[in-house]
C-alpha atoms as a PDB file:
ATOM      1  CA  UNK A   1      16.727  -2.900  16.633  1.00  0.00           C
ATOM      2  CA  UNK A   2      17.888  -5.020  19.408  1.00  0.00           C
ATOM      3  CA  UNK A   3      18.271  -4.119  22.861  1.00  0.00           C
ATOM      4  CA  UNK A   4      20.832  -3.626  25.149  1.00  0.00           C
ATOM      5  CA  UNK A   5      18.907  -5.665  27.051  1.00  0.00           C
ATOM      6  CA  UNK A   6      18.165  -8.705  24.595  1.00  0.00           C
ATOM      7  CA  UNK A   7      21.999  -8.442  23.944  1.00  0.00           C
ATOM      8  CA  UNK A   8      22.754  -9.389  27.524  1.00  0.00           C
ATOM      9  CA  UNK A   9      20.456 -12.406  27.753  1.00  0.00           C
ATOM     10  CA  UNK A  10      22.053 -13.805  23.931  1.00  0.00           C
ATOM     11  CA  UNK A  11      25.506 -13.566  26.486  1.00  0.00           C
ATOM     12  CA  UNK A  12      23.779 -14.997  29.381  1.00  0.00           C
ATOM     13  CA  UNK A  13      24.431 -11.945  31.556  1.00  0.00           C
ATOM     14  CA  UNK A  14      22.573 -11.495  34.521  1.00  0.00           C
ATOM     15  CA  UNK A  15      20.802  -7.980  34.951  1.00  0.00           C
ATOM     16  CA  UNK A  16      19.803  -7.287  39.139  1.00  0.00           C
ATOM     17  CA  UNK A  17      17.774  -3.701  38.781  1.00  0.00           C
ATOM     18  CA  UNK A  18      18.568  -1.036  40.241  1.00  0.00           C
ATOM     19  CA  UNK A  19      16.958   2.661  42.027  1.00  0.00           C
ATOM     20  CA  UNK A  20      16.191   3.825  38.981  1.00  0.00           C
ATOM     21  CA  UNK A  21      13.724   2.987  36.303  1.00  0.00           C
ATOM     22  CA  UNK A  22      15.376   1.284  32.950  1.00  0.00           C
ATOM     23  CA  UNK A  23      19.220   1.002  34.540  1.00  0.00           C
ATOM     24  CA  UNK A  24      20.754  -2.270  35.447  1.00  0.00           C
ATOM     25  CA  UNK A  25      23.592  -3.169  37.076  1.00  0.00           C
ATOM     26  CA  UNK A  26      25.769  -7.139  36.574  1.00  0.00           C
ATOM     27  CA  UNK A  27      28.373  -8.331  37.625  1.00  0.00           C
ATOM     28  CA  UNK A  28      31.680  -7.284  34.812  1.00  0.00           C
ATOM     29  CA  UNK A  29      32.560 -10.401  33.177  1.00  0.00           C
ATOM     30  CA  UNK A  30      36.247  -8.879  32.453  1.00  0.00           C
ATOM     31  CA  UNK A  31      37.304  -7.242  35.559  1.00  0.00           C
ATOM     32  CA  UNK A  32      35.615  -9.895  37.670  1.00  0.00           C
ATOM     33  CA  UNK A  33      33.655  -8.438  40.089  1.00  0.00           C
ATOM     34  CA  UNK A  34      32.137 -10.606  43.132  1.00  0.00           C
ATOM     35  CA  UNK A  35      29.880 -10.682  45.914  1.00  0.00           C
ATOM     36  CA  UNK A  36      28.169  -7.298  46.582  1.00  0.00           C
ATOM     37  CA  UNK A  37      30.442  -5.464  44.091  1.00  0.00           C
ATOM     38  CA  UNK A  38      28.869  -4.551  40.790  1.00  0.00           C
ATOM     39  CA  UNK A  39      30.788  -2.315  38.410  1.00  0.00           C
ATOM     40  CA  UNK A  40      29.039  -3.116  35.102  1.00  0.00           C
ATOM     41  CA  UNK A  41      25.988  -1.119  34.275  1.00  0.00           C
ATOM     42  CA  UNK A  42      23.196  -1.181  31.735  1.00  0.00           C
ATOM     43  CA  UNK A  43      20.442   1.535  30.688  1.00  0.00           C
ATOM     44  CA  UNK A  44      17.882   0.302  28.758  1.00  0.00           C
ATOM     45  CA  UNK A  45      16.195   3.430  28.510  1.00  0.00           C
ATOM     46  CA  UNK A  46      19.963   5.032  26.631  1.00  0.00           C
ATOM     47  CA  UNK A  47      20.784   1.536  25.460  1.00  0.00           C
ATOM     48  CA  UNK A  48      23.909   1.966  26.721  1.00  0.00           C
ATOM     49  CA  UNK A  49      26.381   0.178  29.109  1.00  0.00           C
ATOM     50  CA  UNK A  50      29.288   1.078  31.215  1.00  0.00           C
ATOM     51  CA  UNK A  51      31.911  -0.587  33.686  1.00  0.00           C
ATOM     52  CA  UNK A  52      33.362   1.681  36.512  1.00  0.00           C
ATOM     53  CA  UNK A  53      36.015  -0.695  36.668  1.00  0.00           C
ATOM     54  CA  UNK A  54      37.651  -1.394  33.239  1.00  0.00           C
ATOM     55  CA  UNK A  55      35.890   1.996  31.707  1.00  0.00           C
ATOM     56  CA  UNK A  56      33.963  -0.125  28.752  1.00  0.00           C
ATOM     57  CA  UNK A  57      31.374   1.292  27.232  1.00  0.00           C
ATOM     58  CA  UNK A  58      29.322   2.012  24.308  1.00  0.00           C
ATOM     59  CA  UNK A  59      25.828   1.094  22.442  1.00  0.00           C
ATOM     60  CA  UNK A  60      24.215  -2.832  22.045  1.00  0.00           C
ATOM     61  CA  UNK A  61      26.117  -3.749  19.341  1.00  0.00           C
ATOM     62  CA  UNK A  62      29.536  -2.615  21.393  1.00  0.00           C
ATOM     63  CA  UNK A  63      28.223  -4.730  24.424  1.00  0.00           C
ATOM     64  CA  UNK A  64      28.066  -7.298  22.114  1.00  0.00           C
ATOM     65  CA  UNK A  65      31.542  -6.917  20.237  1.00  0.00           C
ATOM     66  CA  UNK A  66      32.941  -6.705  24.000  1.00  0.00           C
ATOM     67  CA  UNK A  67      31.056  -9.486  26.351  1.00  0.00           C
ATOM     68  CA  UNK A  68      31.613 -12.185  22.687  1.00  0.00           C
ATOM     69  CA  UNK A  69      36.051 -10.828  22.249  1.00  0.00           C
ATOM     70  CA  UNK A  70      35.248  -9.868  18.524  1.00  0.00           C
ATOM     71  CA  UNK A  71      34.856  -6.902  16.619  1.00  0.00           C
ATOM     72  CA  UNK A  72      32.591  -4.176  16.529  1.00  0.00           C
ATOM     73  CA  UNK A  73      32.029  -5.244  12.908  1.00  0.00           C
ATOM     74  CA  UNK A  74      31.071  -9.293  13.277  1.00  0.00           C
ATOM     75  CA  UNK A  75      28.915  -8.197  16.384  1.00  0.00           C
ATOM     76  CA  UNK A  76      27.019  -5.829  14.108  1.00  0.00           C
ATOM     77  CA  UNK A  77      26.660  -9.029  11.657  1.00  0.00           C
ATOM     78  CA  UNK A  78      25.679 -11.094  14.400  1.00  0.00           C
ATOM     79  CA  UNK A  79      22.800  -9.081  15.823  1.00  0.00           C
ATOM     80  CA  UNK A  80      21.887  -7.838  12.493  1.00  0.00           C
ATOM     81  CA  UNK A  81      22.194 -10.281   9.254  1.00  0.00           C
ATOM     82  CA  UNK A  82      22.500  -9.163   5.881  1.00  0.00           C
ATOM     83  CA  UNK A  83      20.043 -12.256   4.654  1.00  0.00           C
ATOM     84  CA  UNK A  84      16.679 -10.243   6.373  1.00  0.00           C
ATOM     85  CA  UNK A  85      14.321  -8.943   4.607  1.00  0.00           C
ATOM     86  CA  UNK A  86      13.121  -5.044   5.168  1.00  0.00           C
ATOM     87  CA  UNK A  87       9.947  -3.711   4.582  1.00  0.00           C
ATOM     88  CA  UNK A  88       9.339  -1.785   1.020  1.00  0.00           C
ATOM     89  CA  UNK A  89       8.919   1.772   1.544  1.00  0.00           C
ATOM     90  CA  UNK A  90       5.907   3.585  -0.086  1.00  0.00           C
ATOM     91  CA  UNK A  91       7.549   5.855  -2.283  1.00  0.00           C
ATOM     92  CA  UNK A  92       5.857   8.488  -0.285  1.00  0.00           C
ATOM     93  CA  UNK A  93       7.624   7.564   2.784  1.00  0.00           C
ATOM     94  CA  UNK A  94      11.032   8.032   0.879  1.00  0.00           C
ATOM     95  CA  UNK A  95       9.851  12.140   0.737  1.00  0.00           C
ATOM     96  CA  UNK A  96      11.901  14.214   2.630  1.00  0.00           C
ATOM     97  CA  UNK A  97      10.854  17.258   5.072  1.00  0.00           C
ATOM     98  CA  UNK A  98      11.505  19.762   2.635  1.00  0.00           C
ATOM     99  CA  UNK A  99       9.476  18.093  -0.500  1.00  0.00           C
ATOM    100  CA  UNK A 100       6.805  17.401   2.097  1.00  0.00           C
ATOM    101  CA  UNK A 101       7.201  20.875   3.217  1.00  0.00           C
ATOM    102  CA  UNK A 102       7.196  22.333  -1.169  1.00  0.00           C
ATOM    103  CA  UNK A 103       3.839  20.524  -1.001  1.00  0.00           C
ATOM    104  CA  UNK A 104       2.602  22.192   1.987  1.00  0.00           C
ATOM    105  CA  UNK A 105       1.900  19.351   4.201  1.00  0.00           C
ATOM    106  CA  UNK A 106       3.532  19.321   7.713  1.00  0.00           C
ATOM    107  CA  UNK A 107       7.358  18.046   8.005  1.00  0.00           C
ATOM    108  CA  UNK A 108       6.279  15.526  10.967  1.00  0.00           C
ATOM    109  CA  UNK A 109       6.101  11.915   9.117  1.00  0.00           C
ATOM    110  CA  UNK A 110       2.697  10.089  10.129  1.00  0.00           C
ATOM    111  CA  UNK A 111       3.481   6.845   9.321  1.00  0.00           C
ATOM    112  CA  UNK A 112       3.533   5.528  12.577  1.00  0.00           C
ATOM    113  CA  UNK A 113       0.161   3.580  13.839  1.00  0.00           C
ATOM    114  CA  UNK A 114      -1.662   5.647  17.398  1.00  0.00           C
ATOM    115  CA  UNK A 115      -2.392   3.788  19.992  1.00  0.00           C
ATOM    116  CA  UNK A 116      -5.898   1.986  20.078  1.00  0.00           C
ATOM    117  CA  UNK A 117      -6.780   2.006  16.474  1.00  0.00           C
ATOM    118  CA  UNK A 118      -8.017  -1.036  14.639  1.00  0.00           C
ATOM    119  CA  UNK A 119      -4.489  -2.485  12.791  1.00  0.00           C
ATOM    120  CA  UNK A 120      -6.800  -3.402   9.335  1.00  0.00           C
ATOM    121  CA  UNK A 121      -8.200   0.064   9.308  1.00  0.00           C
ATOM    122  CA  UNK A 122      -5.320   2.138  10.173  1.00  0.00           C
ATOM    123  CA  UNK A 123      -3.430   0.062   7.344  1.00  0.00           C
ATOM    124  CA  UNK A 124      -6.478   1.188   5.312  1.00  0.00           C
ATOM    125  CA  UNK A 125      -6.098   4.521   5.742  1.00  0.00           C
ATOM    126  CA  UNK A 126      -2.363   5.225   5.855  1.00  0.00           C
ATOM    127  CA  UNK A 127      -2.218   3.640   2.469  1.00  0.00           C
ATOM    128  CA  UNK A 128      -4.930   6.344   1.208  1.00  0.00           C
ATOM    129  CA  UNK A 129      -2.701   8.734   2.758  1.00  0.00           C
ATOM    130  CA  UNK A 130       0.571   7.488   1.576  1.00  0.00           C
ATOM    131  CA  UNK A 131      -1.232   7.216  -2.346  1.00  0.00           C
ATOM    132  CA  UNK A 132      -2.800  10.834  -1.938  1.00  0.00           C
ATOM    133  CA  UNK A 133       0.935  12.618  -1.044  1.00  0.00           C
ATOM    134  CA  UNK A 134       2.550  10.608  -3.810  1.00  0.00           C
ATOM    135  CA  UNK A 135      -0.064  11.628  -6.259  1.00  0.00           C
ATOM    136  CA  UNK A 136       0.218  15.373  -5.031  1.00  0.00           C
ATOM    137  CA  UNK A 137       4.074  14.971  -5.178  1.00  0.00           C
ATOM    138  CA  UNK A 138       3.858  14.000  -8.919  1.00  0.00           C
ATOM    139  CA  UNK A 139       1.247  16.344  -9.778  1.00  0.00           C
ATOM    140  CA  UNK A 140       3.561  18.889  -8.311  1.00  0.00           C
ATOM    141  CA  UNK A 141       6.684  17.708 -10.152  1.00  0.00           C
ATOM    142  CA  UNK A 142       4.559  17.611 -13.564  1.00  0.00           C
ATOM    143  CA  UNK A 143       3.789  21.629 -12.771  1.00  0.00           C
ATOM    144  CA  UNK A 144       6.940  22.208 -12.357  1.00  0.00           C
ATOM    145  CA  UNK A 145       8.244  20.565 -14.944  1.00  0.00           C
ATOM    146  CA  UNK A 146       5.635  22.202 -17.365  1.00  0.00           C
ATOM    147  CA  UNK A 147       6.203  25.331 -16.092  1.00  0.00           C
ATOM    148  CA  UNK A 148      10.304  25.228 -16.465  1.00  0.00           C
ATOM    149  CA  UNK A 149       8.929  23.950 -20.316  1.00  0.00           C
ATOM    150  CA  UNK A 150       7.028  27.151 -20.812  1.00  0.00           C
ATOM    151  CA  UNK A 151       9.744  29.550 -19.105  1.00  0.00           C
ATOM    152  CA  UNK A 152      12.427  28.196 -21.974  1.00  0.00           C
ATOM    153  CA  UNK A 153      10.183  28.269 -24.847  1.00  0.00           C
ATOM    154  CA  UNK A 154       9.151  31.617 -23.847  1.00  0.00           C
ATOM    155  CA  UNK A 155      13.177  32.968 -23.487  1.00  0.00           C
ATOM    156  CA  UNK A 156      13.633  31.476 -26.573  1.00  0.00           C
ATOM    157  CA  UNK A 157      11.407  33.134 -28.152  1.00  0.00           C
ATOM    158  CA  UNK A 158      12.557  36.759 -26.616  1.00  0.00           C
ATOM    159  CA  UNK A 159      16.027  35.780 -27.580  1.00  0.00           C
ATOM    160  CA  UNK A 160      15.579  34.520 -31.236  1.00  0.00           C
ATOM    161  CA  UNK A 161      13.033  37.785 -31.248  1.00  0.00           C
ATOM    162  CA  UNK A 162      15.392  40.638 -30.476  1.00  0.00           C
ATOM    163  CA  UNK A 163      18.396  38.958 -32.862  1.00  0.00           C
ATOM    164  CA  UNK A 164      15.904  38.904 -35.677  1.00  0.00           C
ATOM    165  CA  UNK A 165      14.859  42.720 -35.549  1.00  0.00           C
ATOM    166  CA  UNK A 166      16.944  44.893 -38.481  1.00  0.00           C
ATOM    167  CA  UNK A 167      18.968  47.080 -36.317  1.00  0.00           C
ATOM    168  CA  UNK A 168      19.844  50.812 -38.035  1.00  0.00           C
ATOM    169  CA  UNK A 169      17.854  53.319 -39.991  1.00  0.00           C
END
């Protein structure tokens, strides 16, 4: 993700700070604003921005579409190319709440690293963690599989059961 931030030094924006913690204020490079006057202003805690002025606003990739003149769609290629390349997801990560939840593990996603713990060995251990829930997640999906086996053969056997009985006396 880049930051609201980040997007205003790539457009060679001044941020001044302001009162409160994470909010910025600059000088609007469309309305023009001089001196003491500063209508354009930026939270990087929301990563947001808004002009009192002209009434822009919007996200970091909108800041970007707005302070470069071009759309919201070749500032979203600009700050985020198609040519990098993302992580591979353990296919235990691609679980959702609810199939975590079937397995009866919590719905809150550990993946993230705490703070203070040795990179190597947390690495270490989220991978036995990620393995474990995707070999309980198959194990599961095998039972139930197995189990929906069992139910059919078993209702096909009631049903071919009852038409085979001679009915009348």
């Amino acid at each position: 993700m880049v930051s609201i931030e980040e997007v205003a030094a790539r457009n060679g924006l001044v941020l001044y700070p302001t009162s409160r913690p994470g909010q910025w204020k600059a000088h609007c490079p469309v309305c023009g604003d001089q001196g003491r006057n500063f209508h354009l202003y930026v939270s990087s805690v929301k990563d947001t921005f808004y002009c009192h002025k002209c009434g822009e606003k919007g996200g970091a990739v909108a800041f970007h579409a707005w302070l470069r003149g071009i759309s919201f769609e070749a500032a979203k290629a600009e700050l985020y190319p198609q040519g990098t390349r993302k992580r591979n997801l353990h296919p235990a990560e691609r679980l959702t709440a609810a199939q975590l939840a079937e397995l009866g593990f919590t719905t809150r996603k550990p993946w993230r690293m705490p703070k203070g713990v040795d990179p190597l060995a947390w690495r270490r251990q989220r991978k036995a963690m990620l393995d474990w829930i995707w070999e309980e997640y198959q194990g599961h999906e095998r039972f139930k599989r197995e189990q929906t086996e069992r139910l059919m053969r078993l209702l096909t056997n009631a049903h071919e059961s009852t038409c085979e009985q001679p009915t009348g006396a």
